[in-house]
C-alpha atoms as a PDB file:
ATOM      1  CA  UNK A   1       3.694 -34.868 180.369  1.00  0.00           C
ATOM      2  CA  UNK A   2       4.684 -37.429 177.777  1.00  0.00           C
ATOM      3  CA  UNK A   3       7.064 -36.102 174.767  1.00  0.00           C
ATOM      4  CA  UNK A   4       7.043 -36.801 171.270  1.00  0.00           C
ATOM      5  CA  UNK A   5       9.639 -38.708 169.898  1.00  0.00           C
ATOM      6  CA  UNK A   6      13.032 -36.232 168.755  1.00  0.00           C
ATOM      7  CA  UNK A   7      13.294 -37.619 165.226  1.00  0.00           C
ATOM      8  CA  UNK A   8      10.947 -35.845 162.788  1.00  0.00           C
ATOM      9  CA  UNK A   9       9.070 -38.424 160.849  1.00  0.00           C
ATOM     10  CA  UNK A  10       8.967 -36.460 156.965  1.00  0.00           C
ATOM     11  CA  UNK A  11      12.701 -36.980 155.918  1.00  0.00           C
ATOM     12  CA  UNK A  12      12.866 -33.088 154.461  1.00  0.00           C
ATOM     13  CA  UNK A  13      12.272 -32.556 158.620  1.00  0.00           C
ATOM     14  CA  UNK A  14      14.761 -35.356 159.280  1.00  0.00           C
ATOM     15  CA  UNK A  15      17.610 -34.050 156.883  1.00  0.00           C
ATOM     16  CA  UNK A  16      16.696 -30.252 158.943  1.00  0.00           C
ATOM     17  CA  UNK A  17      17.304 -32.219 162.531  1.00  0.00           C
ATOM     18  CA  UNK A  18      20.260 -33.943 161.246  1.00  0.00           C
ATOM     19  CA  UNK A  19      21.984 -31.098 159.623  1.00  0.00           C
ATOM     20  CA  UNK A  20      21.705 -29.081 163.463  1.00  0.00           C
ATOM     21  CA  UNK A  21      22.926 -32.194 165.476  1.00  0.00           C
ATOM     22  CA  UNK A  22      25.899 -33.070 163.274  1.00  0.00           C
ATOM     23  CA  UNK A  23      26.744 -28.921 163.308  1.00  0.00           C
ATOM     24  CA  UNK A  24      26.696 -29.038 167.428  1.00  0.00           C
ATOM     25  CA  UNK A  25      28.059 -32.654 168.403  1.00  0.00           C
ATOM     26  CA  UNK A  26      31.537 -31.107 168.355  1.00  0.00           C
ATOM     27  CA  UNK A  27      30.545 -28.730 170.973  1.00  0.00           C
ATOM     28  CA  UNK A  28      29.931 -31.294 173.585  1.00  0.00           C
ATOM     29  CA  UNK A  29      32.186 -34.238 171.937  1.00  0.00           C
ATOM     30  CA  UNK A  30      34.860 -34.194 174.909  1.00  0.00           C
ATOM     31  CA  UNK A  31      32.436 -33.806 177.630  1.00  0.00           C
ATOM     32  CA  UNK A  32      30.650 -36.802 176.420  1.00  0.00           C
ATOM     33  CA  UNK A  33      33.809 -38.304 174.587  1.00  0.00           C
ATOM     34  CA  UNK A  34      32.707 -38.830 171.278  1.00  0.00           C
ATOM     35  CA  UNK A  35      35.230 -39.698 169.440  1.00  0.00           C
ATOM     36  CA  UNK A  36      36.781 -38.291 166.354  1.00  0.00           C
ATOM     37  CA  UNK A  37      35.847 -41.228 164.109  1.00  0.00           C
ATOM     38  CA  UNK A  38      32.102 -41.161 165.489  1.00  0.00           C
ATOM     39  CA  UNK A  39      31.787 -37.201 164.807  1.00  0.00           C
ATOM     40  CA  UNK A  40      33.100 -37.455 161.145  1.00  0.00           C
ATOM     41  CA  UNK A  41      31.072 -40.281 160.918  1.00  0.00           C
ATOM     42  CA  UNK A  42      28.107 -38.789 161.486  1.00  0.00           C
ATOM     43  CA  UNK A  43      28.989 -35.399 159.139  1.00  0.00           C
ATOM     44  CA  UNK A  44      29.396 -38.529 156.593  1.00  0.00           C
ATOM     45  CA  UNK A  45      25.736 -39.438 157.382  1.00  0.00           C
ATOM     46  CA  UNK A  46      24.121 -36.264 157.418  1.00  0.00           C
ATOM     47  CA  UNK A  47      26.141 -35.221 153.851  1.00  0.00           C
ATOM     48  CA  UNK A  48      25.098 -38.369 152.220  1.00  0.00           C
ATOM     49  CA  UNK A  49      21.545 -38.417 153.810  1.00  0.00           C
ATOM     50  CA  UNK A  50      20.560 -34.746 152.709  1.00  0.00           C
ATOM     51  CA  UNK A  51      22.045 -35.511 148.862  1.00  0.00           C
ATOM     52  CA  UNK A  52      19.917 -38.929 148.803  1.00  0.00           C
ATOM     53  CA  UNK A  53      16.358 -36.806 150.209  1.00  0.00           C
ATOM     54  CA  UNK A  54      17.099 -33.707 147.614  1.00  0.00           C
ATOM     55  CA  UNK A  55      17.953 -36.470 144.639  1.00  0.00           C
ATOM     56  CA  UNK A  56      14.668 -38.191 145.295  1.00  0.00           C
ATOM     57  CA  UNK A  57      12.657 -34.886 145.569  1.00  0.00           C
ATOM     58  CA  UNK A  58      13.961 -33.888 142.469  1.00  0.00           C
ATOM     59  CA  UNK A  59      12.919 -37.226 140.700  1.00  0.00           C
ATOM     60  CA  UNK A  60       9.532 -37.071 142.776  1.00  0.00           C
ATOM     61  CA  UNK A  61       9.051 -33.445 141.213  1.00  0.00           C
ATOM     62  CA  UNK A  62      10.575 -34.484 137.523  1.00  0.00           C
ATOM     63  CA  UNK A  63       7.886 -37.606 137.297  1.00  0.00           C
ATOM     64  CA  UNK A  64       4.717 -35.432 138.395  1.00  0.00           C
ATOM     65  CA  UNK A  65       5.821 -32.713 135.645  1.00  0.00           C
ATOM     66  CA  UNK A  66       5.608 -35.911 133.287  1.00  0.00           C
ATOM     67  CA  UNK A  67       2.375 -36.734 134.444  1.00  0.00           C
ATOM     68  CA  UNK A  68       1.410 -33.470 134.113  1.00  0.00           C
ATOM     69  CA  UNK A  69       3.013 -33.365 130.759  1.00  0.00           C
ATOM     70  CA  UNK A  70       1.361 -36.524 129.284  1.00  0.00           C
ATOM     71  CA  UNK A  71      -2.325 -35.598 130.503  1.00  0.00           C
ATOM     72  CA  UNK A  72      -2.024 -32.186 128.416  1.00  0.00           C
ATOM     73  CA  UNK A  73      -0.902 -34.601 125.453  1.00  0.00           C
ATOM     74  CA  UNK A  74      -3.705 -36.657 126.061  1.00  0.00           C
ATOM     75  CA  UNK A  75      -6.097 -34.521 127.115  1.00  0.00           C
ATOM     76  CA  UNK A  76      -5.655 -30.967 128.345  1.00  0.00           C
ATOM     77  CA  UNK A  77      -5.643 -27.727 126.363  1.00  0.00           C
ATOM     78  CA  UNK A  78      -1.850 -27.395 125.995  1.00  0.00           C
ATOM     79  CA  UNK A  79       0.969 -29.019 126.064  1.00  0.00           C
ATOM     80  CA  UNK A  80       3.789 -26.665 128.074  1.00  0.00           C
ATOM     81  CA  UNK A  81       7.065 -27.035 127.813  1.00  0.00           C
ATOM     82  CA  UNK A  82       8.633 -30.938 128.429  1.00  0.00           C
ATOM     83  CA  UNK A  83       9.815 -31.474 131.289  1.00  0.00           C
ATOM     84  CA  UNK A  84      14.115 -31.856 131.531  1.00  0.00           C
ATOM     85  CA  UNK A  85      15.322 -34.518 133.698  1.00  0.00           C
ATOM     86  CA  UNK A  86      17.543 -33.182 137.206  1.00  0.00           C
ATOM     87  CA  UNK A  87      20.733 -32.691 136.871  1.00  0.00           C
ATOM     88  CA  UNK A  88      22.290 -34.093 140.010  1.00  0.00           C
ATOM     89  CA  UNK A  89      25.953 -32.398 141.841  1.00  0.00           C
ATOM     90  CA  UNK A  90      28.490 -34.629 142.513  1.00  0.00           C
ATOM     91  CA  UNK A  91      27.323 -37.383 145.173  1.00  0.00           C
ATOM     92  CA  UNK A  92      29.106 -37.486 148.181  1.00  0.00           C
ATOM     93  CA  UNK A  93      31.223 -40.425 149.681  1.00  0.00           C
ATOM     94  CA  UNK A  94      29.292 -43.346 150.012  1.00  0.00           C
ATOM     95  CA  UNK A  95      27.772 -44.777 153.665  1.00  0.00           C
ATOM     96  CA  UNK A  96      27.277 -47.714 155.542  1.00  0.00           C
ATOM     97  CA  UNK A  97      23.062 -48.396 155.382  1.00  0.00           C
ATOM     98  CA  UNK A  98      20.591 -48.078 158.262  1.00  0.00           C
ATOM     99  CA  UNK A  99      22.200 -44.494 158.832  1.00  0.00           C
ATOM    100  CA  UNK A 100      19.181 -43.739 161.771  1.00  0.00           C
ATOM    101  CA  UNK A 101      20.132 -46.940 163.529  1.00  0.00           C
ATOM    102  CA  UNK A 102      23.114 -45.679 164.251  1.00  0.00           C
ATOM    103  CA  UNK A 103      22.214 -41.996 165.212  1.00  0.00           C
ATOM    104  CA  UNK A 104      19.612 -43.420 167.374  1.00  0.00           C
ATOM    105  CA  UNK A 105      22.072 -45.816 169.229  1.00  0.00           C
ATOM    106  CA  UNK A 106      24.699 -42.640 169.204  1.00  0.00           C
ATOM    107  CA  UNK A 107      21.710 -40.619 170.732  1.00  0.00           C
ATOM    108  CA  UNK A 108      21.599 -43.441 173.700  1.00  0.00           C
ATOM    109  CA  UNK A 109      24.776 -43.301 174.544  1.00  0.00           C
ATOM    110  CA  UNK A 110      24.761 -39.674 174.932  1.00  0.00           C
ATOM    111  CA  UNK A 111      21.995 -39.502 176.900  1.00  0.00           C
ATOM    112  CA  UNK A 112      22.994 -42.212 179.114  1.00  0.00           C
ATOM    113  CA  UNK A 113      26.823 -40.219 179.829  1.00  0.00           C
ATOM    114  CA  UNK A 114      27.094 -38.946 183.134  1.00  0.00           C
ATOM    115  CA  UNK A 115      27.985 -35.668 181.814  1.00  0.00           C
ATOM    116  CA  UNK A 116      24.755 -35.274 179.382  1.00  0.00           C
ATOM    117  CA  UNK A 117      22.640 -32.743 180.629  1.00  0.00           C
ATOM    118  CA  UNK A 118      18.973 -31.393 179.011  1.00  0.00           C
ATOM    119  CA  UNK A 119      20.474 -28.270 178.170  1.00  0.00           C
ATOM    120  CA  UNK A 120      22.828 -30.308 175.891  1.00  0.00           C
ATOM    121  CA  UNK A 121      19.900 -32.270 174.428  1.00  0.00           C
ATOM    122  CA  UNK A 122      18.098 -29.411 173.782  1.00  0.00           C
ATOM    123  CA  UNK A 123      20.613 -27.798 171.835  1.00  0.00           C
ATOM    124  CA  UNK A 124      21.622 -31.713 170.113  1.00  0.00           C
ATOM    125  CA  UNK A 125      17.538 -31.865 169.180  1.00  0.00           C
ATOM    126  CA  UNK A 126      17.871 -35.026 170.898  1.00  0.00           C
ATOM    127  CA  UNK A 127      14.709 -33.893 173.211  1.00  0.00           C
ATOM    128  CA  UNK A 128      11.023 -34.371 171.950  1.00  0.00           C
ATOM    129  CA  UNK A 129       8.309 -31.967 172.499  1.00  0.00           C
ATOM    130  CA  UNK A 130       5.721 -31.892 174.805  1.00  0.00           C
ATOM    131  CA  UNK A 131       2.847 -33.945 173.143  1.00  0.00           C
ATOM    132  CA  UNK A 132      -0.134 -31.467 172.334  1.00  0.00           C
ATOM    133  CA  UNK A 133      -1.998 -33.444 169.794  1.00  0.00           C
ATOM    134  CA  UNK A 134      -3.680 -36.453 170.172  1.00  0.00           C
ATOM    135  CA  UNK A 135      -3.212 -38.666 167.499  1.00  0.00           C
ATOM    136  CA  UNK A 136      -6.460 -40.861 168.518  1.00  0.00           C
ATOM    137  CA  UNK A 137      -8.692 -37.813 167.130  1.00  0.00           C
ATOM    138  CA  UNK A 138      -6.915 -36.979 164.101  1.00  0.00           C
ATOM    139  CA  UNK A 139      -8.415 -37.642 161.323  1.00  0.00           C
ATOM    140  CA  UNK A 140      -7.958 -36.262 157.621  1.00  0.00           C
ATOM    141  CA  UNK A 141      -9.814 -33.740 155.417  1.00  0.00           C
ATOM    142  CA  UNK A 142     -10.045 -34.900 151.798  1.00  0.00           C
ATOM    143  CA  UNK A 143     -11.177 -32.605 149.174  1.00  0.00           C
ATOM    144  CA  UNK A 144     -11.139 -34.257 145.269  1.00  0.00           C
ATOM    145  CA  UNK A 145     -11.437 -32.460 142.304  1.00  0.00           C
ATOM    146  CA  UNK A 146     -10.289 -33.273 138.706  1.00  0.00           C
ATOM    147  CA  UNK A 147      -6.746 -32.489 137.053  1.00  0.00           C
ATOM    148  CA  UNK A 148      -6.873 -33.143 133.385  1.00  0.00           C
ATOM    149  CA  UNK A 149      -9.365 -35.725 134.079  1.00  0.00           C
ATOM    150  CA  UNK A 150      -7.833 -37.415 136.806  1.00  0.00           C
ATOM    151  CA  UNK A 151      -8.945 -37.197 140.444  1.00  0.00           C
ATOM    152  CA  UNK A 152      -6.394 -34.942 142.623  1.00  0.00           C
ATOM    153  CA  UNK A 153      -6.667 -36.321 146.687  1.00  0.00           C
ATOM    154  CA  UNK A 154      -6.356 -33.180 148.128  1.00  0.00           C
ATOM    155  CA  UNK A 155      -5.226 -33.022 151.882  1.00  0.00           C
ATOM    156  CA  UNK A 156      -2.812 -31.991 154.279  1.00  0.00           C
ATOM    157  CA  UNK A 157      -0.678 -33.135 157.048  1.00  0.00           C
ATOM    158  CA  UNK A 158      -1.641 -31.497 160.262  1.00  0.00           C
ATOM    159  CA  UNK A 159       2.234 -32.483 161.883  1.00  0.00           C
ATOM    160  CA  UNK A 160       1.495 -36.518 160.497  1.00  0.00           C
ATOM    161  CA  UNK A 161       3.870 -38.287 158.767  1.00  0.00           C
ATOM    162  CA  UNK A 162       2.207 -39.190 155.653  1.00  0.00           C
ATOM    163  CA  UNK A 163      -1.438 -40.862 154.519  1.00  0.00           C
ATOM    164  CA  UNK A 164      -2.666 -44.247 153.320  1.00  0.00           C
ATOM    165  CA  UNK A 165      -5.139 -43.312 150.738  1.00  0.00           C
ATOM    166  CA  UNK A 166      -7.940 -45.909 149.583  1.00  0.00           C
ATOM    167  CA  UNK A 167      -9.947 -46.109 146.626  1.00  0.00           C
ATOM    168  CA  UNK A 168     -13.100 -47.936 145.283  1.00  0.00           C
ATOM    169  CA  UNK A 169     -13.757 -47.668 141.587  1.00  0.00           C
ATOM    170  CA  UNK A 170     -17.081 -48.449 141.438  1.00  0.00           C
ATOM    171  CA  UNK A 171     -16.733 -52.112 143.165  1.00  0.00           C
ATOM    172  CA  UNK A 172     -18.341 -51.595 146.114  1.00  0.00           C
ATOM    173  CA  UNK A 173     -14.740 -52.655 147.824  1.00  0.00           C
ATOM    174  CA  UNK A 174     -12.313 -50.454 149.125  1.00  0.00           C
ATOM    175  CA  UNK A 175      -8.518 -51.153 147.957  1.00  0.00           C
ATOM    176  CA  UNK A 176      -5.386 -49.660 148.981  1.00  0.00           C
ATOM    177  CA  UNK A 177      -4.233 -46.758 146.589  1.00  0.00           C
ATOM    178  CA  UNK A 178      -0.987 -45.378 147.738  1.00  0.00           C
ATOM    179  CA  UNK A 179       1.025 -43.998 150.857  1.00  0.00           C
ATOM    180  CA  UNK A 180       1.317 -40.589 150.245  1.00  0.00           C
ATOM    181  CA  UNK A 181       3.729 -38.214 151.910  1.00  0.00           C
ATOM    182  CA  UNK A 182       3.774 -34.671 150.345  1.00  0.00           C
ATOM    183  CA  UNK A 183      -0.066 -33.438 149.399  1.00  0.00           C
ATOM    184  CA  UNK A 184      -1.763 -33.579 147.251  1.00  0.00           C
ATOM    185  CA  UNK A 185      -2.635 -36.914 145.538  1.00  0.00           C
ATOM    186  CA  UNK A 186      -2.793 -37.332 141.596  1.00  0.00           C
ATOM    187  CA  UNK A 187      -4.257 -40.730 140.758  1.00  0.00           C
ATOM    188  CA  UNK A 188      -3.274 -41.240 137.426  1.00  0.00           C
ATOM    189  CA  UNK A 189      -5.032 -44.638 137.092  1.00  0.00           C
ATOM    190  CA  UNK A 190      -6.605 -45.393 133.278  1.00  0.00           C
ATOM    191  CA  UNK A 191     -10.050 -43.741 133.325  1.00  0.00           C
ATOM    192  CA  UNK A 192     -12.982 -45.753 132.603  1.00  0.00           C
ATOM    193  CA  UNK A 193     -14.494 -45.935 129.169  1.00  0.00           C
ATOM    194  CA  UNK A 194     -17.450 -45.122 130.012  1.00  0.00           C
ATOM    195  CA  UNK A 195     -18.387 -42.440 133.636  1.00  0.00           C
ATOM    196  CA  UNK A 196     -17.658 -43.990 136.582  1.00  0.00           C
ATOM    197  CA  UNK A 197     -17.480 -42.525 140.216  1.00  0.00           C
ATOM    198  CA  UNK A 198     -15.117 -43.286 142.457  1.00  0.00           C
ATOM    199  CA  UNK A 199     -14.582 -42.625 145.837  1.00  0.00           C
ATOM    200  CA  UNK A 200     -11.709 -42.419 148.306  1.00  0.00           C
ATOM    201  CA  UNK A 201     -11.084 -42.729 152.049  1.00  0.00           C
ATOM    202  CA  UNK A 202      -7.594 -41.685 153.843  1.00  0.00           C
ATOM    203  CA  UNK A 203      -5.856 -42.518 157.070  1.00  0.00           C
ATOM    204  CA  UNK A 204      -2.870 -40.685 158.818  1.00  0.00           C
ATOM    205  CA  UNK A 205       0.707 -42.017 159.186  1.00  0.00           C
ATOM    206  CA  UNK A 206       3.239 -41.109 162.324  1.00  0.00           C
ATOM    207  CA  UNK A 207       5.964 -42.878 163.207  1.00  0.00           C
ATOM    208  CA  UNK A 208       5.167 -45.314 160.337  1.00  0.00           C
ATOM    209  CA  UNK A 209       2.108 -46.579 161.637  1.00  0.00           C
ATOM    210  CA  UNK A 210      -1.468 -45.615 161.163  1.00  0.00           C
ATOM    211  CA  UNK A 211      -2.695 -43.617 163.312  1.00  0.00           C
ATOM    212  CA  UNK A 212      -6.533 -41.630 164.308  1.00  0.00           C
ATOM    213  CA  UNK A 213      -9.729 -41.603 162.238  1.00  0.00           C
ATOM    214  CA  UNK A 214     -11.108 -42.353 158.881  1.00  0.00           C
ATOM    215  CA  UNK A 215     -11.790 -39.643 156.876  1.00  0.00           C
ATOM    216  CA  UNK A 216     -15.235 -39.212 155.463  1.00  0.00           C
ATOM    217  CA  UNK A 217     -15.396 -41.023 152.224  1.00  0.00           C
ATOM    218  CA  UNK A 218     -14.686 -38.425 149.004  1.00  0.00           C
ATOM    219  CA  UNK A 219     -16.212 -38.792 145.400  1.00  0.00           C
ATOM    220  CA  UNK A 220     -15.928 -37.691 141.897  1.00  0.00           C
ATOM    221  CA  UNK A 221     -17.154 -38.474 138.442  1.00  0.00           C
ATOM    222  CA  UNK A 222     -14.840 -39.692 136.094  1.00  0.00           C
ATOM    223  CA  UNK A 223     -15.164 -40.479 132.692  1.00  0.00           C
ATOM    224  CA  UNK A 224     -12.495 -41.603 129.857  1.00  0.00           C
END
């Protein structure tokens, strides 16, 4: 039966894998001789990788308060209390880009030492799961409703990557929106004077490509 592909896709999942493989790799570093200078490489990797993915969900979190913020100013019933900017810890030492390229070409090597065994590549992560879901038939739910007058994209991930969210304001055309990765979907876009509806249509993401069905197309009413 074919297996899915070891590396998570969502980078939170990623940064989860990565912390487990750089904890083991010393266990089986002189069976597969892994160097020294490639095992605190890679606790480099997975330091600097987890402090970049909690730094940008931070931010991601900090701009959708402000969003949040500016339709109660605008619009909503009150205001809250303004959102403070993250305050980051102390970054750790810088790495060399394309930090997956070279996991992935560490992960070859492994596998391809004489000594590697699946027990080891269990324990590494470095072994997909079997493949239960066929990514052919997926195909995502969408459920919009208003948030201070903007439409929220509700949906949810059902093990995919991410979604490519389209929208057509009333044109008749359908235009790309957004890639979204963590549900739900606040389109923020400037509301029309007068009411408007708009409607939206999604497609899964795995493996950074699109995969499965169209989802049935979604409207709302809008009005500025």
């Amino acid at each position: 039966m074919a297996k899915n592909y070891y590396l998570p896709t969502e980078d939170t999942l990623r940064c989860t894998w990565f912390s487990n493989f750089a904890g083991k790799l010393g266990t089986y570093a002189s069976d597969l001789e892994i160097s020294p200078s490639d095992q605190a490489s890679v606790v480099a990797d997975c330091l600097f990788f987890a402090y970049v993915c909690d730094a940008r969900n931070q931010f991601n979190q900090f701009a959708k308060d402000w969003t949040a913020y500016k339709n109660g100013a605008r619009s909503g019933p009150t205001l809250g209390v303004m959102p403070v900017a993250p305050v980051l810890a102390a970054a750790p030492a810088l790495v060399e880009p394309n930090i997956f390229l070279r996991i992935t070409k560490l992960v070859n090597r492994i596998k391809n030492h004489p000594a590697y065994t699946d027990s080891m590549g269990q324990d590494l992560g470095i072994i997909g799961d079997e493949q239960t879901v066929d990514l052919n038939a997926m195909k995502p739910v969408l459920k919009v409703t208003l948030q201070a007058g903007h439409p929220n994209v509700g949906w949810t991930k059902q093990g995919m990557g991410g979604i490519d969210i389209y929208v057509d304001r009333g044109t008749g055309t359908f235009v790309f929106l957004a890639q979204d990765t963590i549900p739900d979907y606040l389109d923020t876009a400037a509301l029309p004077s007068g009411s408007a509806v708009w409607k939206y249509k999604a497609i899964y993401r795995f493996n950074d490509e699109q995969v499965g069905q169209w989802s049935d197309v979604a409207s709302i009413s809008v009005m500025g």
